[in-house]
Protein backbone atom coordinates (compact mmCIF):
# COMPACT_ATOMS: atom_id res chain seq x y z
CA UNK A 1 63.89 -8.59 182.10
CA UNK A 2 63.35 -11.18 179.39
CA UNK A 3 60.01 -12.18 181.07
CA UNK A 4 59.31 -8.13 181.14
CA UNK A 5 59.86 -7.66 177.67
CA UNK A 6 57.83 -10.58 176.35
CA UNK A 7 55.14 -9.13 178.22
CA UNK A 8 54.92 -5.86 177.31
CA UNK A 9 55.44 -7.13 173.70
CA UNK A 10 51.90 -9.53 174.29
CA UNK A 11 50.29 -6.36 175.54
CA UNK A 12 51.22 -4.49 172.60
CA UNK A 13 50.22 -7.14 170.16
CA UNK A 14 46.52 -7.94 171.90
CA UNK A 15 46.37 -3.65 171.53
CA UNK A 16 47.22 -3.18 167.49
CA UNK A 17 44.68 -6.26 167.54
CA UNK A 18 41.94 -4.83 169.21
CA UNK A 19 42.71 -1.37 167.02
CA UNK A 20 42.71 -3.29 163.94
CA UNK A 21 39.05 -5.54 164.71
CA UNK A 22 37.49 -2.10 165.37
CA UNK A 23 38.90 -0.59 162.80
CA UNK A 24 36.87 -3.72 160.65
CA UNK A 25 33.89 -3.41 162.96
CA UNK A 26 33.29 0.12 162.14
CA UNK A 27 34.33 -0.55 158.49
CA UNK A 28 31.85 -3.24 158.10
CA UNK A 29 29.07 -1.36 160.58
CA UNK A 30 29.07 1.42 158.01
CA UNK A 31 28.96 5.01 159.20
CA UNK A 32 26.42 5.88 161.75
CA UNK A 33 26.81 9.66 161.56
CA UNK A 34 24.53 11.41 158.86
CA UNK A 35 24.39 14.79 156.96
CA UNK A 36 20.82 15.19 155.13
CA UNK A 37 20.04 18.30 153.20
CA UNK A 38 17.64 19.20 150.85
CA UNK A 39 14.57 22.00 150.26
CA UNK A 40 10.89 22.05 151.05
CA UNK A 41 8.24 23.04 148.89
CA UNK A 42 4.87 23.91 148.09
CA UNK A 43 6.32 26.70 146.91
CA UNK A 44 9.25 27.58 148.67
CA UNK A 45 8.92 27.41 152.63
CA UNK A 46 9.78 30.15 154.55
CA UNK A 47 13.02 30.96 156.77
CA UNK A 48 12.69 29.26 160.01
CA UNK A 49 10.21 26.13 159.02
CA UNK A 50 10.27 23.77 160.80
CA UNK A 51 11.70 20.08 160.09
CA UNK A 52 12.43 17.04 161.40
CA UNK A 53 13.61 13.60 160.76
CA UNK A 54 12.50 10.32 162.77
CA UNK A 55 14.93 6.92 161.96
CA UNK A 56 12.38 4.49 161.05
CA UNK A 57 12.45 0.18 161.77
CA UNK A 58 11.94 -2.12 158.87
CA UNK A 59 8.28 -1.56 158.65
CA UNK A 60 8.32 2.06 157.68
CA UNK A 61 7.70 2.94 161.13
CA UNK A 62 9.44 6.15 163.58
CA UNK A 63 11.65 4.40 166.21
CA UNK A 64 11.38 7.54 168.61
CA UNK A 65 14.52 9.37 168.00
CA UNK A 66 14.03 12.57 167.07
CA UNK A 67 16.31 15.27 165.29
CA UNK A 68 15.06 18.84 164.50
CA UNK A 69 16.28 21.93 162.67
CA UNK A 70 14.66 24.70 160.73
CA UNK A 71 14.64 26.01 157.06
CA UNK A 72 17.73 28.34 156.66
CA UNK A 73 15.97 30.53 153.98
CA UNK A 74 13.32 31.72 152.31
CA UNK A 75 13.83 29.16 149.55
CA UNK A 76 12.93 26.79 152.12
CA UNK A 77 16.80 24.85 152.53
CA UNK A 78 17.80 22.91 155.12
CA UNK A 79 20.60 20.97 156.61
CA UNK A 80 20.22 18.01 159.61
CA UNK A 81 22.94 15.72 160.87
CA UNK A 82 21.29 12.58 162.19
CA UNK A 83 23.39 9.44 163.96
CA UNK A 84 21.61 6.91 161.94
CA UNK A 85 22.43 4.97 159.23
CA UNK A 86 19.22 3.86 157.37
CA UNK A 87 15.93 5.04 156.49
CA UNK A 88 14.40 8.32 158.44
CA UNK A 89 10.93 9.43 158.10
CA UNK A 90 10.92 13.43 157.21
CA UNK A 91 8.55 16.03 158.43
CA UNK A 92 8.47 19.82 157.42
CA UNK A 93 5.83 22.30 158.80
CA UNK A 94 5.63 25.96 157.53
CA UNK A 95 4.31 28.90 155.66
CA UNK A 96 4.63 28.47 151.94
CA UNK A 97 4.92 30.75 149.18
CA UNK A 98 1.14 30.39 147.55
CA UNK A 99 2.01 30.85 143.14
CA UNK A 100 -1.52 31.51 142.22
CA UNK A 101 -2.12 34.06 145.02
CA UNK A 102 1.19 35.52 144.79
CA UNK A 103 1.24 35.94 148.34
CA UNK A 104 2.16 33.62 151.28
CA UNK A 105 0.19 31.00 152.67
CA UNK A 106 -2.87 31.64 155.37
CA UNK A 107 -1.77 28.57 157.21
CA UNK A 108 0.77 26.34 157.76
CA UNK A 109 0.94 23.24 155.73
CA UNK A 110 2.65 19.78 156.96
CA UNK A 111 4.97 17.71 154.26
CA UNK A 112 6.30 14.77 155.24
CA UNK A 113 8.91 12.29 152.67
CA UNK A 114 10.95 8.59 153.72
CA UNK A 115 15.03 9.47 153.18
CA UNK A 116 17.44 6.54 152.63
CA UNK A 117 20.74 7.67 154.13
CA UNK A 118 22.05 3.58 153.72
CA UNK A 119 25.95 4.09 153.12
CA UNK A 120 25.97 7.92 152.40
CA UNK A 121 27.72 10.55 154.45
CA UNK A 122 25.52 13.60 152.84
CA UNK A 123 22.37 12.48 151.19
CA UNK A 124 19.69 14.75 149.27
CA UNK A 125 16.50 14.69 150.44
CA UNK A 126 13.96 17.06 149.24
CA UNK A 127 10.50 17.35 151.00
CA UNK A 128 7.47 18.40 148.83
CA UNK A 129 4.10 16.95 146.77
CA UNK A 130 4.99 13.71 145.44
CA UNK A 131 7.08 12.62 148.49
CA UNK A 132 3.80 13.59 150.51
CA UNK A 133 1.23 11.90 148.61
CA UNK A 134 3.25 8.70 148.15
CA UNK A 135 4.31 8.96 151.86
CA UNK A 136 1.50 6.53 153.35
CA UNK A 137 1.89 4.23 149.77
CA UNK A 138 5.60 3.55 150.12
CA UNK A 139 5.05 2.94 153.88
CA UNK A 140 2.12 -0.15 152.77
CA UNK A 141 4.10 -1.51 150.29
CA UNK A 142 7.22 -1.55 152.29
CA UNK A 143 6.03 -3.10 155.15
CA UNK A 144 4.40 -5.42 153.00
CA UNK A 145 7.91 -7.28 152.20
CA UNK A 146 8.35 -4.86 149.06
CA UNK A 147 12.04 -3.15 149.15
CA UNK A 148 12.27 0.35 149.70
CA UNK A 149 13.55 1.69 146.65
CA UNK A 150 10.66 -1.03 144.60
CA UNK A 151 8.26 0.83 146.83
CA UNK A 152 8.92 3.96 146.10
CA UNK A 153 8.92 3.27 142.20
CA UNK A 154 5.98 1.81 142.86
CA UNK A 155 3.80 4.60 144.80
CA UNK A 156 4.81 7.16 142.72
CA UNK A 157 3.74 5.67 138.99
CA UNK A 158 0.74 5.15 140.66
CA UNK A 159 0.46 8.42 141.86
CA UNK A 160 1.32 9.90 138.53
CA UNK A 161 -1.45 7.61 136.85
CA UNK A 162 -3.88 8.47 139.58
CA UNK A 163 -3.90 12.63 139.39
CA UNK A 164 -3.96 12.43 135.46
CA UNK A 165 -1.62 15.60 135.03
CA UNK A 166 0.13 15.27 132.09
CA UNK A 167 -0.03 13.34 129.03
CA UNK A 168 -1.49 9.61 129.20
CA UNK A 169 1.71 7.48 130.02
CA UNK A 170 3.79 10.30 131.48
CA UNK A 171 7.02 8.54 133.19
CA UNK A 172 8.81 10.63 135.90
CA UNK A 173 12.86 10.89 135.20
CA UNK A 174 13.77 10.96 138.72
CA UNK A 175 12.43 10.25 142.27
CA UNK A 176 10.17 12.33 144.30
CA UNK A 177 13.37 13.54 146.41
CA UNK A 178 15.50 15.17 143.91
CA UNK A 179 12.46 17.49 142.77
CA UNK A 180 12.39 20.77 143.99
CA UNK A 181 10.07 23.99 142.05
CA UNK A 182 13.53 25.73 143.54
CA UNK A 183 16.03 23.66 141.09
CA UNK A 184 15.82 25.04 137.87
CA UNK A 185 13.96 23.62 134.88
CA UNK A 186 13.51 20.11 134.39
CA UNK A 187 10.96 18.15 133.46
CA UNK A 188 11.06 16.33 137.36
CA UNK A 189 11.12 19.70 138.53
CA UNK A 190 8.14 21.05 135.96
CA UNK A 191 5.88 18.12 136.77
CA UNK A 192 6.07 19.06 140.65
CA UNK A 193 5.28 22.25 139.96
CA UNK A 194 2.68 21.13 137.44
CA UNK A 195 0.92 19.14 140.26
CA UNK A 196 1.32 22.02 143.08
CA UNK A 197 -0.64 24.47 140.68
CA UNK A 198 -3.42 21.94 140.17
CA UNK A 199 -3.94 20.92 143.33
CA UNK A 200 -3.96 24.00 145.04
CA UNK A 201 -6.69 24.97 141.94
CA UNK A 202 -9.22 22.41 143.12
CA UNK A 203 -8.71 23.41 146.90
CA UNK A 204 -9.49 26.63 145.78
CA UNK A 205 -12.70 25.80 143.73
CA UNK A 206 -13.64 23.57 146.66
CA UNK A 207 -13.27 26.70 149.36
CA UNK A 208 -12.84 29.79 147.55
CA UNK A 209 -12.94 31.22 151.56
CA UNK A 210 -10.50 28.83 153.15
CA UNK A 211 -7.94 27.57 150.64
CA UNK A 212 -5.33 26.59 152.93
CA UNK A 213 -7.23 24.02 154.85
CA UNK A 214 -8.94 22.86 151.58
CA UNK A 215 -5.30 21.97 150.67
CA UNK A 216 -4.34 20.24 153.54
CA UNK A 217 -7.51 18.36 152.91
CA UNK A 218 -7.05 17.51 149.28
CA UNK A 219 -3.65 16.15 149.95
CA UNK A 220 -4.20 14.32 152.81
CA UNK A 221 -7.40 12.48 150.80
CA UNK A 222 -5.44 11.89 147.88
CA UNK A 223 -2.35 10.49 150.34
CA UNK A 224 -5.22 7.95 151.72
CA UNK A 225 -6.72 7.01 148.71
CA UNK A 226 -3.70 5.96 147.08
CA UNK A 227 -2.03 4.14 150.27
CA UNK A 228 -5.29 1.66 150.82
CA UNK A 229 -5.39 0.72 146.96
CA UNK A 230 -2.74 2.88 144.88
CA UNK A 231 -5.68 4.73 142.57
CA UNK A 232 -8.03 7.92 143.98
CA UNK A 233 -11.91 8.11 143.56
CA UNK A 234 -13.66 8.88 140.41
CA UNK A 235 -14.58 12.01 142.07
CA UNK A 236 -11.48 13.01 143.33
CA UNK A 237 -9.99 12.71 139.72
CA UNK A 238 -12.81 14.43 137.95
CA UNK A 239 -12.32 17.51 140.28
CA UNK A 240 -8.41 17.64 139.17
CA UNK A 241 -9.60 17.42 135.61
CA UNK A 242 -11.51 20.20 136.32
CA UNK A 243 -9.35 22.08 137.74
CA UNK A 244 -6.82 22.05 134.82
CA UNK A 245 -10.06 23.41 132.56
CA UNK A 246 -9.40 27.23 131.42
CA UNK A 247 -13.15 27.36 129.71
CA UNK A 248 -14.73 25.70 132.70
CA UNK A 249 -17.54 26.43 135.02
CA UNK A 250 -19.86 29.04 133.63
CA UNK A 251 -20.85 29.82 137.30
CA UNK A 252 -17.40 30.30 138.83
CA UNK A 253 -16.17 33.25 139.74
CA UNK A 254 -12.86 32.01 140.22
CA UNK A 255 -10.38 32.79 137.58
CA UNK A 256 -8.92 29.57 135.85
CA UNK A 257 -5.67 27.97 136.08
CA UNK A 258 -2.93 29.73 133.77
CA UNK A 259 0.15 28.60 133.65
CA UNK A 260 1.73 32.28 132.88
CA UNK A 261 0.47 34.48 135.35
CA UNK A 262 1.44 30.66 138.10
CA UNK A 263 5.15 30.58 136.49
CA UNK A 264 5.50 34.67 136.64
CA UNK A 265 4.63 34.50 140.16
CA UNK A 266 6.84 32.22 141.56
CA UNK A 267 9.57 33.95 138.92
CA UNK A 268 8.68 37.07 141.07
CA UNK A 269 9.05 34.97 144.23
CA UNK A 270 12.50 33.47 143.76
CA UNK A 271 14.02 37.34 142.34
CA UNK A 272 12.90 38.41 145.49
CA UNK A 273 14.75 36.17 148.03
CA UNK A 274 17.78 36.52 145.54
CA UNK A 275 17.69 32.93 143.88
CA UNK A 276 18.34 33.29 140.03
CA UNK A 277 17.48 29.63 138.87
CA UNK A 278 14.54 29.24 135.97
CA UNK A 279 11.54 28.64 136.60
CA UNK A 280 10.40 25.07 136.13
CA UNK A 281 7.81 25.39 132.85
CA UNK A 282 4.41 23.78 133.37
CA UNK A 283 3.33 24.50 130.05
CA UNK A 284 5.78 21.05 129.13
CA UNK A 285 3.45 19.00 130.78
CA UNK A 286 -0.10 20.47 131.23
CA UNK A 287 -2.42 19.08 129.02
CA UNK A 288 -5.55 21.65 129.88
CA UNK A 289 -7.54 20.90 126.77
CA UNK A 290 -7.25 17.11 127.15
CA UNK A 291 -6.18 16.97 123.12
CA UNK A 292 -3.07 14.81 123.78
CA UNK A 293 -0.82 17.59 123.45
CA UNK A 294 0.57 19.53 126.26
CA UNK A 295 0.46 23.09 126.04
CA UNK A 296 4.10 24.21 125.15
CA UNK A 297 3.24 22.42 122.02
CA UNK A 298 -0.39 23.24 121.24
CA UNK A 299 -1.62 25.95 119.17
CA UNK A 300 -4.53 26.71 121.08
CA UNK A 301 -3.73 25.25 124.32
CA UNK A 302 -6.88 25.87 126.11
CA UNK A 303 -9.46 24.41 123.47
CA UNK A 304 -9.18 20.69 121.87
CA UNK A 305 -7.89 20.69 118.60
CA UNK A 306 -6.01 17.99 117.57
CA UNK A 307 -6.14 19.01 113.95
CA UNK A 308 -4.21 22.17 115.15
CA UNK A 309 -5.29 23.94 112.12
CA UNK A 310 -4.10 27.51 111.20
CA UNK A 311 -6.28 29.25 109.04
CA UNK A 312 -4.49 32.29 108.11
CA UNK A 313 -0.86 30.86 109.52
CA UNK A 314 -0.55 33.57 112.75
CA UNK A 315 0.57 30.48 114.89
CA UNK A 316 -2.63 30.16 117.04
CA UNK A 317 -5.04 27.91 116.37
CA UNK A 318 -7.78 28.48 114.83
CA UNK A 319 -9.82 27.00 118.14
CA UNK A 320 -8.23 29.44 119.79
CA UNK A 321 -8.73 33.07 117.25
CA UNK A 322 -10.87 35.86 118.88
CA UNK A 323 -13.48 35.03 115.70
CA UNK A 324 -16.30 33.08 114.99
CA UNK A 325 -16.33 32.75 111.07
CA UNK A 326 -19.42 32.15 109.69
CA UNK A 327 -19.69 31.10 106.33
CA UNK A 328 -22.85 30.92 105.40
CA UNK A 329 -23.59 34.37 106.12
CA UNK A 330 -19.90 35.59 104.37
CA UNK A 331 -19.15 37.18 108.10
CA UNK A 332 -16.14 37.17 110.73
CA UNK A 333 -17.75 38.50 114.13
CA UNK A 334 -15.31 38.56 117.55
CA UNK A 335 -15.43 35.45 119.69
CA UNK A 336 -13.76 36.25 123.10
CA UNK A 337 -15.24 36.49 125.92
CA UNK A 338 -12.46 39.10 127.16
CA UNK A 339 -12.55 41.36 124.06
CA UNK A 340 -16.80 41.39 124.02
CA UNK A 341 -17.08 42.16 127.82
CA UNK A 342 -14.60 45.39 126.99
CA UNK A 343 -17.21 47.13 125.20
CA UNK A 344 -20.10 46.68 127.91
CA UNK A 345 -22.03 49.79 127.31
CA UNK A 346 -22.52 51.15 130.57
CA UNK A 347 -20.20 54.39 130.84
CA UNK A 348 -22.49 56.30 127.56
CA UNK A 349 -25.55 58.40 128.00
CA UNK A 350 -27.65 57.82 125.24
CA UNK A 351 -27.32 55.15 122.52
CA UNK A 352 -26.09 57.43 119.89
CA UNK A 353 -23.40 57.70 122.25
CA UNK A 354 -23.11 54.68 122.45
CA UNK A 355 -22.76 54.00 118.56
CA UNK A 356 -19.98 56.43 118.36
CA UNK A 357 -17.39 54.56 120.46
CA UNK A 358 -18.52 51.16 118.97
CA UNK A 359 -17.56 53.00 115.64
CA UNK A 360 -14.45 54.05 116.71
CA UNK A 361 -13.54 50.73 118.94
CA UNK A 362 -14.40 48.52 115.42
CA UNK A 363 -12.72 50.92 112.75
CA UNK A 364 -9.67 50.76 115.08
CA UNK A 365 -9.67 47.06 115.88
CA UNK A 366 -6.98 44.55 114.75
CA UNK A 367 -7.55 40.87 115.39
CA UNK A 368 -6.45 37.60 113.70
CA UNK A 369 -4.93 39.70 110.76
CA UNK A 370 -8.27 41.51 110.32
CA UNK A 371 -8.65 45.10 110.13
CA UNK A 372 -11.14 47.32 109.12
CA UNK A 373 -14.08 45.96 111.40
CA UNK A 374 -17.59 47.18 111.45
CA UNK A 375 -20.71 47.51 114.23
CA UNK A 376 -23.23 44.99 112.86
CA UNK A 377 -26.21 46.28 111.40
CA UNK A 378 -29.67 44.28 112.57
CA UNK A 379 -29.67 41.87 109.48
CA UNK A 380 -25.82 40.86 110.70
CA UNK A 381 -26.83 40.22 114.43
CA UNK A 382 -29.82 38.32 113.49
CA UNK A 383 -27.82 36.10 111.22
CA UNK A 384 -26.40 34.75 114.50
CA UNK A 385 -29.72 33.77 115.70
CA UNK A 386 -30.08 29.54 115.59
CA UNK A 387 -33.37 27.20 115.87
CA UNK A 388 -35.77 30.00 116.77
CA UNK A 389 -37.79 29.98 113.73
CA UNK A 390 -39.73 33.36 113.02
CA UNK A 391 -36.83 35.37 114.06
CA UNK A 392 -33.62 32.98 112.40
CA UNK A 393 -32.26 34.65 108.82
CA UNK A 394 -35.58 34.21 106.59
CA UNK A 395 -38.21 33.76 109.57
CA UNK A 396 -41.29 35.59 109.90
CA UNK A 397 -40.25 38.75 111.97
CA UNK A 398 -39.95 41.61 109.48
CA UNK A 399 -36.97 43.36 111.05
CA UNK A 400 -34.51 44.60 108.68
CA UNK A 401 -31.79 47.12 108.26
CA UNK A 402 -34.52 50.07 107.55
CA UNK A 403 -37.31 49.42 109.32
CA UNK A 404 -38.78 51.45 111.83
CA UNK A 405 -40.31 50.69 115.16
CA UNK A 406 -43.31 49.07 113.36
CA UNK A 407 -42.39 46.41 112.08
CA UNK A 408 -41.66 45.28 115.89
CA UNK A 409 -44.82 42.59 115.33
CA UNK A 410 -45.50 39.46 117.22
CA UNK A 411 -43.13 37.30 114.95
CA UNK A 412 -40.33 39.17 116.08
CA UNK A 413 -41.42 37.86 119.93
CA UNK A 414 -38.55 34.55 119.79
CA UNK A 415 -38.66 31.43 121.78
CA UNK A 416 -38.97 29.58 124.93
CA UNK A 417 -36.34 31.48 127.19
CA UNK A 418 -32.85 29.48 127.29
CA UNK A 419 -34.05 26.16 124.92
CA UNK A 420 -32.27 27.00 122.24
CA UNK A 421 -28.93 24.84 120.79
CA UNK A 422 -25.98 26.73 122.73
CA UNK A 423 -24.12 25.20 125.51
CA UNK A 424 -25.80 27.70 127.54
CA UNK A 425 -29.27 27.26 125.86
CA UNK A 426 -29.00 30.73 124.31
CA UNK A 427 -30.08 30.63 120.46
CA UNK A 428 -26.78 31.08 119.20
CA UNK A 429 -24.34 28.57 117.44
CA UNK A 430 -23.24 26.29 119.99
CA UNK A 431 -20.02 26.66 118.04
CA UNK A 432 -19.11 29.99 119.05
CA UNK A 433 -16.80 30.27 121.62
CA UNK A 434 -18.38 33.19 123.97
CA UNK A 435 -22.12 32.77 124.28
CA UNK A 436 -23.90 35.47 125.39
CA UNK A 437 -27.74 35.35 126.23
CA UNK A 438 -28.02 39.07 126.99
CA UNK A 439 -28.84 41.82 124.33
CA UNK A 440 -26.63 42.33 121.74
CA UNK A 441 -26.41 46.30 119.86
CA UNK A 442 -27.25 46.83 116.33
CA UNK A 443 -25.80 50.29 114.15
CA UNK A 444 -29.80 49.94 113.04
CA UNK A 445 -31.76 52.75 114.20
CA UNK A 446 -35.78 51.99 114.77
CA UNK A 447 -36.55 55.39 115.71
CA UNK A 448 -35.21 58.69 115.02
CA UNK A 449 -36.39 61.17 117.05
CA UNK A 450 -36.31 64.89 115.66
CA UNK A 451 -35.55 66.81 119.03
CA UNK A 452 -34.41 64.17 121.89
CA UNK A 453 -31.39 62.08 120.67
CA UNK A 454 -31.65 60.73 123.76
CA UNK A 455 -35.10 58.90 122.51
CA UNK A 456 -33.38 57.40 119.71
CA UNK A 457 -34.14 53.73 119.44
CA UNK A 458 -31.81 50.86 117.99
CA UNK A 459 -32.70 47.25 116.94
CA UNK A 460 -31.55 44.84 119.39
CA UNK A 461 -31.58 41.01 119.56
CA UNK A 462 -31.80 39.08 122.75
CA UNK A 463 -30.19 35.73 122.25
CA UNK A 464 -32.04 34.49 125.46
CA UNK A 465 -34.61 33.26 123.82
CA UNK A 466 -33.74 34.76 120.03
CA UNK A 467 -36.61 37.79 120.59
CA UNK A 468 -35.77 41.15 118.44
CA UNK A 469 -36.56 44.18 120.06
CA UNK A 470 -36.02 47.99 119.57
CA UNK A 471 -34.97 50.06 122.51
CA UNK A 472 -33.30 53.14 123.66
CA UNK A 473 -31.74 52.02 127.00
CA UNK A 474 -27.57 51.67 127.01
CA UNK A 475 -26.65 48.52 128.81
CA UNK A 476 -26.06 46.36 125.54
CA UNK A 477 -23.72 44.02 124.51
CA UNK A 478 -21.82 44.23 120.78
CA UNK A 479 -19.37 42.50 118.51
CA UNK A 480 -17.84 44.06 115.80
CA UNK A 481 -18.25 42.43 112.87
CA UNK A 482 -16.24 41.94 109.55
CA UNK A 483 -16.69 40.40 105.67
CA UNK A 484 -15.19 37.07 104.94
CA UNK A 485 -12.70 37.24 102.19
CA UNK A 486 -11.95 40.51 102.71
């Protein structure tokens, strides 16, 4: 019995031993059994994306395990329990919520982001831009004997530096992983959503007609670039610049980047699903004027004015009014491109017509504090006319407010077509904001005919190439004019 009970005493020992080492083991192993969770954007992905997660070896490389779920919502979440207990290599692939379009993606676009679950039960792990683009970088420098969290760091201030979105300098508070266009806004969150806006922007200028693949294209060059030397092309860069530009390509018929009508969509976006979190604003870190201030606090946030002057104290910059003041002549005259194009004259039937709603648009218009606006007479719209000499303010062309179809001589014939000093090579001041080479209307009548109002003709300067011209056809520009000082 004695021998029996010494025995079974031994057994019992070796057992609570054996309990207590693997107790240790699995203390010291660290849990094996994972929970990641996190949100995928563009925008938002769609309900029922897919996504998966790879465990990767100490080069950055997928060891073949594979785990796989799908996007619970339409604010693209998702939740994934993995047995590993390291670093997994993420991949999402799904319809996105497009916030310039307003509408959802064409195409399916592929994310992909490196997750350290070291030590952590639940981990966050979100799956957008940044982790994308810096995917390839962290995977160089981490193989190359840099740590993961160094690399990482690493890839995306480089990143940051390369795409030039923001102010010079900008610092990100927060890793590419905890940013989500979904969470609210942050400044993380803003300069994600910052960066989606632009990018998409120069896939769009690239291939007006396929966007989607243009995107997948942009990213995945940009994702190259950067992993072979941590910097993009020259070219790559300039077209992001661009792409920020609101007064850019004359020739584009693609509207330009603004932030309002980007943040109001995606606003629309998440109301819709039934998320209530803020929108991230962009306006904190675009820069789209390049004048070292970003637009939330610039005065005229699409035209470089560092001086940020105020004229008459409305809180936009004077860059930025509707008006091109011109002192010399003592005149204010509209400057937007916008307001000028409302006033085409193509719905009128004969140009008196067509002086009776320019009366009424200028007596009733209100811009930059200004009231009491005007149509220009012929001596006004020629005082715009710069560097063609016999039809300039003094020149040889005897057109005046007055004269009759007659004095229509050879001096009043302008220039070489499209020479002249604007931007555009129109013979206006290259400081006006909207330059328009087309024919601009005068409240000057040439000729009056007695029976046919219809015949009526009107004095009319071409900016083209500076010529002066009476004529009694109605597609004609105008700009209502107004005294300085007044």
């Amino acid at each position: 019995m004695n021998n029996s009970k010494k025995q079974s005493r031994a057994v019992g020992l070796v057992f609570v031993l054996v309990l207590i080492l693997f107790v240790v083991f699995i203390g010291c192993t660290g849990n094996e059994n994972s929970s990641v969770s996190g949100v995928v954007n563009k925008g938002p992905f769609i309900l029922g994306s897919t996504v998966n997660a790879s465990p990767v070896d100490g080069s950055g490389n997928p060891t073949g395990d594979l785990y796989v779920t799908q996007t619970a919502n339409d604010l693209g979440e998702f939740d994934l329990d993995i047995e590993h207990d390291g670093l997994v290599s993420l991949q999402a692939n799904g319809f996105y919520f497009n916030e310039i379009t307003g509408e959802l993606s064409g195409a399916q676009l592929t994310l992909r982001a490196f997750a350290n679950l070291s030590g952590a039960s639940i981990s966050l792990a979100n799956i957008n831009l940044i982790t994308h683009l810096t995917y390839l970088r962290i995977q160089a420098l981490f193989s190359g004997g840099l740590s993961f969290d160094a690399s990482v760091a690493q890839a995306e201030s480089e990143l940051v530096a390369a795409l030039g979105i923001g102010l010079p300098g900008l610092a990100l508070d927060g890793s590419g992983i905890e940013m989500s266009v979904t969470g609210g806004d942050t400044g993380p969150n803003a300069y994600l959503f910052a960066v989606s806006a632009v990018l998409l922007q120069v896939a769009r200028v690239r291939s007006p007609e396929s966007e989607d693949a243009s995107f997948q294209e942009v990213m995945n060059e940009i994702s190259s670039q950067l992993a072979d030397t941590g910097d993009i092309s020259a070219s790559l860069k300039e077209e992001i610049r661009d792409a920020q530009l609101v007064r850019g390509d004359p020739d584009s018929y693609l509207p330009p980047l603004i932030p309002s009508v980007v943040m109001e969509a995606l606003a629309g976006r998440l109301a819709s699903v039934g998320s209530s979190q803020e929108v991230p604003n962009i306006d904190t870190v675009l820069d789209q004027d390049f004048d070292a201030l970003v637009n939330a606090e610039d005065n005229c946030w699409y035209i470089a004015n560092k001086d940020q002057a105020d004229r008459n104290g409305d809180g936009l910059g004077d860059a930025c009014d509707p008006i091109y003041v011109d002192e010399a002549a003592g005149l204010i005259w509209e400057d937007e491109e916008l307001i000028v194009h409302q006033h085409t004259l193509t719905d009128i039937s004969f140009p008196g017509d067509t002086l009776e709603k320019l009366l009424d648009y200028c007596e009733d218009l209100e811009l930059s504090g200004y009231k009491d606006w005007r149509v220009p007479n012929i001596d006004e719209v020629r005082s715009l006319i710069r560097d063609c000499e016999n039809t300039e303010p003094g020149g040889a062309c005897p057109v005046t407010d007055g004269s009759d179809s007659s004095d229509n001589t050879d001096d009043c014939s302008g220039c070489e077509i499209l020479q002249g000093p604007g931007e555009t090579g129109c013979y206006m001041d290259p400081a006006m904001k909207f330059e328009w080479a087309g024919p601009i209307f005068s409240s000057s009548k040439a000729y009056d005919d007695p029976e046919f109002e219809e015949q009526d003709r009107y004095w009319i300067v071409y900016f083209e190439d500076g010529r002066i011209v009476d004529r009694h056809y109605i597609e004609f520009y105008a700009r209502c004019v107004h005294d300085l000082g007044q």
